[in-house]
PDB file of N, CA and C in Angstrom:
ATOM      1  N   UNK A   1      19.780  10.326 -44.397  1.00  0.00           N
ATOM      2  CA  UNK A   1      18.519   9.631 -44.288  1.00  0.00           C
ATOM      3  C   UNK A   1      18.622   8.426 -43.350  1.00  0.00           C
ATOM      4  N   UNK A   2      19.503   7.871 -43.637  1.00  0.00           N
ATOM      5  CA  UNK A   2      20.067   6.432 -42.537  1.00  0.00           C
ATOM      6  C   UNK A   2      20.380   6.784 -41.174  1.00  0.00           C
ATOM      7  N   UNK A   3      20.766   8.082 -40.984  1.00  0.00           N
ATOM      8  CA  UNK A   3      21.356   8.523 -39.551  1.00  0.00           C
ATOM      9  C   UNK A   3      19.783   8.973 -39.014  1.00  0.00           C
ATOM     10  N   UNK A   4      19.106   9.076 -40.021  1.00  0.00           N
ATOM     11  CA  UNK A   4      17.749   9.799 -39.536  1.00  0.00           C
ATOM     12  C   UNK A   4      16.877   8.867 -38.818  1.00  0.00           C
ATOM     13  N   UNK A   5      17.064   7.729 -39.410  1.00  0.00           N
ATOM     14  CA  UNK A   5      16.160   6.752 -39.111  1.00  0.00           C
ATOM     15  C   UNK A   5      16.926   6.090 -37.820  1.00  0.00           C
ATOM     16  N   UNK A   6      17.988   6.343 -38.017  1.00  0.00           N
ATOM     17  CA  UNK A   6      18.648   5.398 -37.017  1.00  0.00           C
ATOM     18  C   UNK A   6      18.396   6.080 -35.489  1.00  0.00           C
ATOM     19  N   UNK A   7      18.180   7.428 -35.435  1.00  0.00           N
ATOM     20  CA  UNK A   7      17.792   8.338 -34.549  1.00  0.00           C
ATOM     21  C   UNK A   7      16.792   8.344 -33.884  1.00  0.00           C
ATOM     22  N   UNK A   8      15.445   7.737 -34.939  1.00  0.00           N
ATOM     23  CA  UNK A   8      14.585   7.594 -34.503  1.00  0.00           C
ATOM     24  C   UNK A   8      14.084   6.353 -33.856  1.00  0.00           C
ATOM     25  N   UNK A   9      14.752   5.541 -34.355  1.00  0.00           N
ATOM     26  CA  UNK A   9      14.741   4.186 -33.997  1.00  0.00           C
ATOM     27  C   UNK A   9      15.603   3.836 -32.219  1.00  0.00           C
ATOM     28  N   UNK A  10      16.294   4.876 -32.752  1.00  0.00           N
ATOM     29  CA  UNK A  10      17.165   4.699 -30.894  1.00  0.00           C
ATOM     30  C   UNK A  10      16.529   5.326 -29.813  1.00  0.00           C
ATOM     31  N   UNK A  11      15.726   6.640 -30.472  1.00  0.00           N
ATOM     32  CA  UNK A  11      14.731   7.037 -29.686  1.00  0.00           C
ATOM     33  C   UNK A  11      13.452   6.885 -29.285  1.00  0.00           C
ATOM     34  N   UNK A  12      12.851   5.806 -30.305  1.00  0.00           N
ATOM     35  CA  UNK A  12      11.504   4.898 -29.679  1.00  0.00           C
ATOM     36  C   UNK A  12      12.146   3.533 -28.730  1.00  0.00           C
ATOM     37  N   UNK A  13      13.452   3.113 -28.839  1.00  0.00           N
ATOM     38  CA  UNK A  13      13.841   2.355 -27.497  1.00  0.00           C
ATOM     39  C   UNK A  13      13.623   3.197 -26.479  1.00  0.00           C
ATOM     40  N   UNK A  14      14.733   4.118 -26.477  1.00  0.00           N
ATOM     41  CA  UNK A  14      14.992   4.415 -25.479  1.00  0.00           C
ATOM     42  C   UNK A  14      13.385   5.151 -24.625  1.00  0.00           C
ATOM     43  N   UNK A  15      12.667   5.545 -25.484  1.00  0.00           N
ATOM     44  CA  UNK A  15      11.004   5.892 -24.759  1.00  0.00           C
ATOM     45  C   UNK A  15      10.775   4.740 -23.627  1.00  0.00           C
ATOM     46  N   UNK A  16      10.406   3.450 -24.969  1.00  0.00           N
ATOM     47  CA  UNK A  16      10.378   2.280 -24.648  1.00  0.00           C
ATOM     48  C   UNK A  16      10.771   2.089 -23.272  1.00  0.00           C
ATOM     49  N   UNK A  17      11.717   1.940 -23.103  1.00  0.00           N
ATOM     50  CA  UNK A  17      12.795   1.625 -21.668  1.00  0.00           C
ATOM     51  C   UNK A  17      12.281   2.438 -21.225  1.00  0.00           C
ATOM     52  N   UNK A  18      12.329   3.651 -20.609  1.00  0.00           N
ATOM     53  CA  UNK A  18      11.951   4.770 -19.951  1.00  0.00           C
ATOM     54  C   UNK A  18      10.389   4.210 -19.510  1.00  0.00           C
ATOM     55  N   UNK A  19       9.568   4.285 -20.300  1.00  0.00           N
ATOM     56  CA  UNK A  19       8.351   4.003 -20.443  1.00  0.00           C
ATOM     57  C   UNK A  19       8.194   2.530 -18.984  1.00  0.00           C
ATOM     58  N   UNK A  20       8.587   1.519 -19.972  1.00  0.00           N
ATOM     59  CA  UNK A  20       8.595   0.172 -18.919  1.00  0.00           C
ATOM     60  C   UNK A  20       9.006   0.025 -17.560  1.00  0.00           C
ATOM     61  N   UNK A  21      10.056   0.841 -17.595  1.00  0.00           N
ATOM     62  CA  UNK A  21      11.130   1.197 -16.343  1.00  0.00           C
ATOM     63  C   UNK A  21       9.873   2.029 -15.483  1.00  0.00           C
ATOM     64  N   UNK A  22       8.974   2.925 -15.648  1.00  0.00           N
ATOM     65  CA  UNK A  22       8.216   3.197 -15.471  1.00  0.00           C
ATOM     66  C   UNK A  22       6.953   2.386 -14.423  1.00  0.00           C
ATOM     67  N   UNK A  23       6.530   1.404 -15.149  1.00  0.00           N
ATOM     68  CA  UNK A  23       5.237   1.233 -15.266  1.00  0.00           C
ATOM     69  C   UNK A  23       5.187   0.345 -13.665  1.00  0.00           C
ATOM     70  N   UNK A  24       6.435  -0.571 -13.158  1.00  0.00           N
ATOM     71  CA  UNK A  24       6.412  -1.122 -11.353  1.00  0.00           C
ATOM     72  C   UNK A  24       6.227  -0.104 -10.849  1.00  0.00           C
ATOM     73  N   UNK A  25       6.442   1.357 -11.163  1.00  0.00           N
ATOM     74  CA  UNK A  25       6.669   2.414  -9.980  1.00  0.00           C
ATOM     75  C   UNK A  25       5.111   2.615  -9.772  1.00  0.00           C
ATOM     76  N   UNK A  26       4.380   3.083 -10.979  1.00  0.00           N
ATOM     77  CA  UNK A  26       2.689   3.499 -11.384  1.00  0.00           C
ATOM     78  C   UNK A  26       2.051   2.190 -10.796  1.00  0.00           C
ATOM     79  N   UNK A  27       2.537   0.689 -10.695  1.00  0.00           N
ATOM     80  CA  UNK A  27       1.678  -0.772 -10.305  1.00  0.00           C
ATOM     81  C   UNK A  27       1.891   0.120  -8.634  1.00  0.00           C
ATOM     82  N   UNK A  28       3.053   0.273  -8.510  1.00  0.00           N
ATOM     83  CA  UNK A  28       3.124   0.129  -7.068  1.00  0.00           C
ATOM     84  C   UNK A  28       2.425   0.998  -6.028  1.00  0.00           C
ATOM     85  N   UNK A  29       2.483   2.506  -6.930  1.00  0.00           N
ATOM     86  CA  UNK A  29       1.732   3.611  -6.725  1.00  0.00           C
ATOM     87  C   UNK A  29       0.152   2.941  -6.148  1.00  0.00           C
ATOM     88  N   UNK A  30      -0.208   2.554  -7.293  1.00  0.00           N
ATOM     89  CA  UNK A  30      -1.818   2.542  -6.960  1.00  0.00           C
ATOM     90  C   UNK A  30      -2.062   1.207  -6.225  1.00  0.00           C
ATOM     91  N   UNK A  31      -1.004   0.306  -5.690  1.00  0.00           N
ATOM     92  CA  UNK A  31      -1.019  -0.734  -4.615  1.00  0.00           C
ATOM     93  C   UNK A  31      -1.117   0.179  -3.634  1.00  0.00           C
ATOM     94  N   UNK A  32       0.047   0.925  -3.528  1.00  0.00           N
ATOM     95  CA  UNK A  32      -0.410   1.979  -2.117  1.00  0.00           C
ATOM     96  C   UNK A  32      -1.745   2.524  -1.723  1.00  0.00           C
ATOM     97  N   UNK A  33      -1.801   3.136  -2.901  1.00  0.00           N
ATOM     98  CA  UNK A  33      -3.219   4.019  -2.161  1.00  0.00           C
ATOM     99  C   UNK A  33      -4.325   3.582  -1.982  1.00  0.00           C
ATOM    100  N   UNK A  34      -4.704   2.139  -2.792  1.00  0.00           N
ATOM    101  CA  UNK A  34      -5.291   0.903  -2.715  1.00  0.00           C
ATOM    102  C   UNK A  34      -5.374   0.657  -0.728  1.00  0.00           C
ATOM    103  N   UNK A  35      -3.904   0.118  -0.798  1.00  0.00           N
ATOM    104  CA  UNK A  35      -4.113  -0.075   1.093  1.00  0.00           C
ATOM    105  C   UNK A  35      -3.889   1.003   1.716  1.00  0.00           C
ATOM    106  N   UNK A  36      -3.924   1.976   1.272  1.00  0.00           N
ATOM    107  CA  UNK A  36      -3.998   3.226   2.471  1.00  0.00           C
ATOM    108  C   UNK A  36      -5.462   3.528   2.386  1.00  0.00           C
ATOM    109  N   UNK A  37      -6.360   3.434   1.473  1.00  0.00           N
ATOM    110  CA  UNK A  37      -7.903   3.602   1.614  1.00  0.00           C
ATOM    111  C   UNK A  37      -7.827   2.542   2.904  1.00  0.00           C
ATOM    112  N   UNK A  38      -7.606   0.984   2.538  1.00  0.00           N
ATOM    113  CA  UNK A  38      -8.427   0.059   3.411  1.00  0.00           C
ATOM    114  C   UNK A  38      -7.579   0.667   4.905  1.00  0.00           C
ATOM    115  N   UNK A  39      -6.405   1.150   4.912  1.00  0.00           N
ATOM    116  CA  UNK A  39      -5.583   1.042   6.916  1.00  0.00           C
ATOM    117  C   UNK A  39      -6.711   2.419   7.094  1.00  0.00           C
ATOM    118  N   UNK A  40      -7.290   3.255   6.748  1.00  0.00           N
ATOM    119  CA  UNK A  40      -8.349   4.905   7.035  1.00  0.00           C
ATOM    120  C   UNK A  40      -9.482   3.529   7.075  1.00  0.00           C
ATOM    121  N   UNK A  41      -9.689   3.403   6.135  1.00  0.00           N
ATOM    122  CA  UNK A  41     -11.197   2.625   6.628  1.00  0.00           C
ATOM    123  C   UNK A  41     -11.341   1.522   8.248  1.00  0.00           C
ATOM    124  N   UNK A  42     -10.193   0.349   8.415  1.00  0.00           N
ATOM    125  CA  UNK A  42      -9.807  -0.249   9.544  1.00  0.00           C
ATOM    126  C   UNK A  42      -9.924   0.748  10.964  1.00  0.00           C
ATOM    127  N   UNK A  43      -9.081   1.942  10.319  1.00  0.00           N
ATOM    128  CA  UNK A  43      -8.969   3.025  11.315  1.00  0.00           C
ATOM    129  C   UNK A  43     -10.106   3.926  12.074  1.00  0.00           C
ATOM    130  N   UNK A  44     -10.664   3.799  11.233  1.00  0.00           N
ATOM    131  CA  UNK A  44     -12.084   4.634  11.654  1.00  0.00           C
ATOM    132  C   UNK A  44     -13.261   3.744  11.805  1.00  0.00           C
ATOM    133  N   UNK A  45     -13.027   2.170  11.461  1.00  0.00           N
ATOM    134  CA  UNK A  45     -13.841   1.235  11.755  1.00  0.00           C
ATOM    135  C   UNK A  45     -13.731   0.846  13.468  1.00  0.00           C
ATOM    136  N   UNK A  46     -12.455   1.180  14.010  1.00  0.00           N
ATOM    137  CA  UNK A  46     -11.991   0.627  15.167  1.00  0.00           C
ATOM    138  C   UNK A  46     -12.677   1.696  15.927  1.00  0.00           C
ATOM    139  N   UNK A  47     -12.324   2.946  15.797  1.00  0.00           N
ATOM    140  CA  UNK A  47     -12.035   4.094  16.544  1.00  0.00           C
ATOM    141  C   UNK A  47     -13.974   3.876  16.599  1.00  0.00           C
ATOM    142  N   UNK A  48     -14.672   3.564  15.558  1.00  0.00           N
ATOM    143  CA  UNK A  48     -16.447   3.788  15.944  1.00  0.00           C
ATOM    144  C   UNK A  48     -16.976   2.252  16.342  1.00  0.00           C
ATOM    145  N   UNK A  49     -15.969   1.319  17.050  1.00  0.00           N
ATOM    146  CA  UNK A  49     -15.986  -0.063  17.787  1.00  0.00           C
ATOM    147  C   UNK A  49     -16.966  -0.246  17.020  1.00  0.00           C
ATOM    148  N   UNK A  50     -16.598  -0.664  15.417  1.00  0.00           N
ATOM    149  CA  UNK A  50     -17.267  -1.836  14.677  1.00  0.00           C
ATOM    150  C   UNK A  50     -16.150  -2.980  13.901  1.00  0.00           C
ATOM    151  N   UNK A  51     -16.106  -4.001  14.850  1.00  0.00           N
ATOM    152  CA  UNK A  51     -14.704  -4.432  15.619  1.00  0.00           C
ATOM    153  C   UNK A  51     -15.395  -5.703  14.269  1.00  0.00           C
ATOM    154  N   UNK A  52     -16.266  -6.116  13.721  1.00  0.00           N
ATOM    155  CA  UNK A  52     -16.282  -7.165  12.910  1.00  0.00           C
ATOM    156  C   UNK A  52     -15.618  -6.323  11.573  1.00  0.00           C
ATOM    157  N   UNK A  53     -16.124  -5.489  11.229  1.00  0.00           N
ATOM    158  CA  UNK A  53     -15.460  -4.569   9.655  1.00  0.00           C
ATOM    159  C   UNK A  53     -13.789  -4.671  10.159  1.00  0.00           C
ATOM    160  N   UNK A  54     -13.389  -4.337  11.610  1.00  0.00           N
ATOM    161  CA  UNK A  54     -11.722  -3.874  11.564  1.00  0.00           C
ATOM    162  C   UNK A  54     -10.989  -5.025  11.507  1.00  0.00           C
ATOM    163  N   UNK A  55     -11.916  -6.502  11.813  1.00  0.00           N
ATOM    164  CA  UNK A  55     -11.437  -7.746  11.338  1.00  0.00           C
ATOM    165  C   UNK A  55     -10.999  -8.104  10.420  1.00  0.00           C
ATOM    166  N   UNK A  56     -12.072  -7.737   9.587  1.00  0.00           N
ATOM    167  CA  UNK A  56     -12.113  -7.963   8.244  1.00  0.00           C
ATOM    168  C   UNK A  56     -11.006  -7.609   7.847  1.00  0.00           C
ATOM    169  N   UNK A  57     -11.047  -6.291   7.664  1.00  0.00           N
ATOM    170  CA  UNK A  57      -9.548  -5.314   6.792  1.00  0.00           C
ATOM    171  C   UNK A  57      -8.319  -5.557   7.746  1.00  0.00           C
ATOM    172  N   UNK A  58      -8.156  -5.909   8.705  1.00  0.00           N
ATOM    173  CA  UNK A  58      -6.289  -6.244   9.154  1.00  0.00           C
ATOM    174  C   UNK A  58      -5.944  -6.974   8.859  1.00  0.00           C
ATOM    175  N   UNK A  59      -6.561  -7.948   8.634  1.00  0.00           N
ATOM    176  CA  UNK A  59      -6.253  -9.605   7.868  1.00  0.00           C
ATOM    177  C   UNK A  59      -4.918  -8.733   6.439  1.00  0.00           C
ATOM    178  N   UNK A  60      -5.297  -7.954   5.911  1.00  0.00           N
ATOM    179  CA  UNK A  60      -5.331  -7.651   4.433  1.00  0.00           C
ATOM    180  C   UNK A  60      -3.861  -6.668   4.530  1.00  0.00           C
ATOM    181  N   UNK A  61      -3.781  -5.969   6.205  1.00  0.00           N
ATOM    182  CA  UNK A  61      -2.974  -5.086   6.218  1.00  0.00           C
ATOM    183  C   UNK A  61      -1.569  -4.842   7.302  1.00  0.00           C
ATOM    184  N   UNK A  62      -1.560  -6.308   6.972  1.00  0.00           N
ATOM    185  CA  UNK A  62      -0.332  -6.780   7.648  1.00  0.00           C
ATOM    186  C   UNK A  62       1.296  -6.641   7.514  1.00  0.00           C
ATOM    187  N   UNK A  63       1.187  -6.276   6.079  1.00  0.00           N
ATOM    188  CA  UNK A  63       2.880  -5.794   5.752  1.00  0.00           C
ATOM    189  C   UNK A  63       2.772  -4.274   5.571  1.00  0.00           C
ATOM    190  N   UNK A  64       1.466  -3.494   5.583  1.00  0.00           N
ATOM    191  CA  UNK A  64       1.321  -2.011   5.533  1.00  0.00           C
ATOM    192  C   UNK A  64       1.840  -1.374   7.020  1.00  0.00           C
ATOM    193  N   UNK A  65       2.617  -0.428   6.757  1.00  0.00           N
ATOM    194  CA  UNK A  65       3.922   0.288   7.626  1.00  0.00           C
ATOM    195  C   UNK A  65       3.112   0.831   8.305  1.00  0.00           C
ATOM    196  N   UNK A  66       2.242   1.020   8.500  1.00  0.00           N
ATOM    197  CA  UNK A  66       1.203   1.829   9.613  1.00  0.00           C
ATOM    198  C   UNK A  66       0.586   0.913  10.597  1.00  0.00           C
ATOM    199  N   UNK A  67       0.697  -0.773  10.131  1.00  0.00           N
ATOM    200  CA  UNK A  67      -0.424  -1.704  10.681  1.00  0.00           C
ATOM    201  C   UNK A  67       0.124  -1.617  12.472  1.00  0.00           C
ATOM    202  N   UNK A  68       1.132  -1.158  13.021  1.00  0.00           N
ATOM    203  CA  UNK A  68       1.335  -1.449  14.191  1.00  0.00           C
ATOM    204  C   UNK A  68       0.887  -0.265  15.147  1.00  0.00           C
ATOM    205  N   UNK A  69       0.120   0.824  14.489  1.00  0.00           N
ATOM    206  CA  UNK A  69      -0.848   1.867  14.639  1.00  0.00           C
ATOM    207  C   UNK A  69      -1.849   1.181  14.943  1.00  0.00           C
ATOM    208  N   UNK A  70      -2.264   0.239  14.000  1.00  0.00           N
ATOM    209  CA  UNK A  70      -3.618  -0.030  14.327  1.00  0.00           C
ATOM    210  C   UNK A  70      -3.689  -1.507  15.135  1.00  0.00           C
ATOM    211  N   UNK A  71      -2.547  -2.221  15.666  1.00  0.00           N
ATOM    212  CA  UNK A  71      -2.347  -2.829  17.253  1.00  0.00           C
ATOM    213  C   UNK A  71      -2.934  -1.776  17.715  1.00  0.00           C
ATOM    214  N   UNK A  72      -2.138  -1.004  18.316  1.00  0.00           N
ATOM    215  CA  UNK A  72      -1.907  -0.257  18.784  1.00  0.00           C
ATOM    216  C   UNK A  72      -3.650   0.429  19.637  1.00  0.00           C
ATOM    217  N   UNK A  73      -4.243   0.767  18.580  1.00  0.00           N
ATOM    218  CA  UNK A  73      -5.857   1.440  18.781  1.00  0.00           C
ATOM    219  C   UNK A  73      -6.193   0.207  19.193  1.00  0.00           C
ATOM    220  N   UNK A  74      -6.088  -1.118  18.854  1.00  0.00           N
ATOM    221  CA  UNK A  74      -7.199  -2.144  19.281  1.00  0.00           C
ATOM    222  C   UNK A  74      -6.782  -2.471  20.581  1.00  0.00           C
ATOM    223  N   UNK A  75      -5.322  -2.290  20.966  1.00  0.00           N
ATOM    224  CA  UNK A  75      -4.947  -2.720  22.335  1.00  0.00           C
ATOM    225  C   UNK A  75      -5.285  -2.042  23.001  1.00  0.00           C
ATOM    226  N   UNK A  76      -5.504  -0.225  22.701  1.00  0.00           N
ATOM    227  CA  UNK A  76      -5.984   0.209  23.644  1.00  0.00           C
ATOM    228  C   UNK A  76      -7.220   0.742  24.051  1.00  0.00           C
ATOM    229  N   UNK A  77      -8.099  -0.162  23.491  1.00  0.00           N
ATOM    230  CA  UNK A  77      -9.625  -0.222  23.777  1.00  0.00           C
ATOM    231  C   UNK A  77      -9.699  -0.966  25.042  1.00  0.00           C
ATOM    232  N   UNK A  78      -8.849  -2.072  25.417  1.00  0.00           N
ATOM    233  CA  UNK A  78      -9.208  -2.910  26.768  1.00  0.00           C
ATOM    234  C   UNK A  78      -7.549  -3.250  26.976  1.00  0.00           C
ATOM    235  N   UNK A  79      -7.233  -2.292  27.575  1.00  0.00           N
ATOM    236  CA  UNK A  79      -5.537  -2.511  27.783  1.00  0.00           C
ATOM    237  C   UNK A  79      -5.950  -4.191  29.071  1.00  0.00           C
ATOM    238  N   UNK A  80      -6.762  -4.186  30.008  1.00  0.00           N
ATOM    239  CA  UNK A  80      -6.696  -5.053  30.743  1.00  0.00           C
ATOM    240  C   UNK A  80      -6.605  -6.359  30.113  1.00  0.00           C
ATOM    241  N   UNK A  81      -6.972  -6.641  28.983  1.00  0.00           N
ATOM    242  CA  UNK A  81      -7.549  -7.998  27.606  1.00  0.00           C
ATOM    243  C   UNK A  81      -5.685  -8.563  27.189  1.00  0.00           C
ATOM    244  N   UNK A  82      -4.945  -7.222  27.153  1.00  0.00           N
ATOM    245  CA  UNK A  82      -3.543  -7.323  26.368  1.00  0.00           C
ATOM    246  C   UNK A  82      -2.665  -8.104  27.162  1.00  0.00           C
ATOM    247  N   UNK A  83      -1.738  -9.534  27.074  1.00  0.00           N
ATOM    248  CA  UNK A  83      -0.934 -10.329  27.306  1.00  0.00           C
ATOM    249  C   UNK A  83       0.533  -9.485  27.286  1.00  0.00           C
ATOM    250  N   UNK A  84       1.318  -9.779  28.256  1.00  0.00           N
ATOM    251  CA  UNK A  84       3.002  -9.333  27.660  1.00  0.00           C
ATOM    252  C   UNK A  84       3.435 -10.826  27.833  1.00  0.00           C
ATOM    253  N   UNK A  85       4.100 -11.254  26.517  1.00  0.00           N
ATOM    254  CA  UNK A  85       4.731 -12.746  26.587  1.00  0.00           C
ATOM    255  C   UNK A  85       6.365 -12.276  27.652  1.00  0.00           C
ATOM    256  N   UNK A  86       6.917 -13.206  28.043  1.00  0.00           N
ATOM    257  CA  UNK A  86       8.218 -13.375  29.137  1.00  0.00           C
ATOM    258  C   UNK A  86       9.225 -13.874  28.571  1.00  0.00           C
TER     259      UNK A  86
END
C-alpha cells in the first residue's frame, strides 16, 4: 500500500516536471506564430506600397530571423534612395 502511494506520488512529480518543462516551449511556440502573422502582414503591406502599415509592424520585428528579407523588399523599391556606409 505504501509502495503504492509512493508510486503515485513520484509519478504526479514527475508529470509535474514534464508538464512545466513543457510550458517555455508552448509560450514560445505561440510567440512565434504571433510574429510570423505580423513579418506576412509587413510583407504584403510593402510588396502593395502601403509603406505607413510596413512602418508600423518593423518597429516590432526586429530580432525576427526573416526581418533582413524585409530590408531587403524596402531597399529594393528605390535602390537609388539606399546609402553604402565606407
Amino acid at each position: 500500500m505504501l509502495l503504492k502511494q509512493l508510486l503515485k506520488s513520484l509519478l504526479l512529480i514527475l508529470s509535474l516536471g514534464v508538464w512545466w518543462g513543457l510550458l517555455p516551449s508552448v509560450a514560445y511556440s505561440a510567440t512565434l506564430a504571433t510574429t510570423r502573422e505580423l513579418f506576412l502582414e509587413a510583407e504584403a503591406a510593402i510588396k502593395q506600397g502601403k509603406l505607413s502599415t510596413y512602418q508600423k509592424l518593423k518597429s516590432s520585428l526586429t530580432k525576427y530571423p526573416l526581418f533582413p528579407y524585409l530590408l531587403y523588399l524596402e531597399y529594393g523599391r528605390d535602390m537609388s534612395k539606399v546609402t553604402i556606409p565606407e
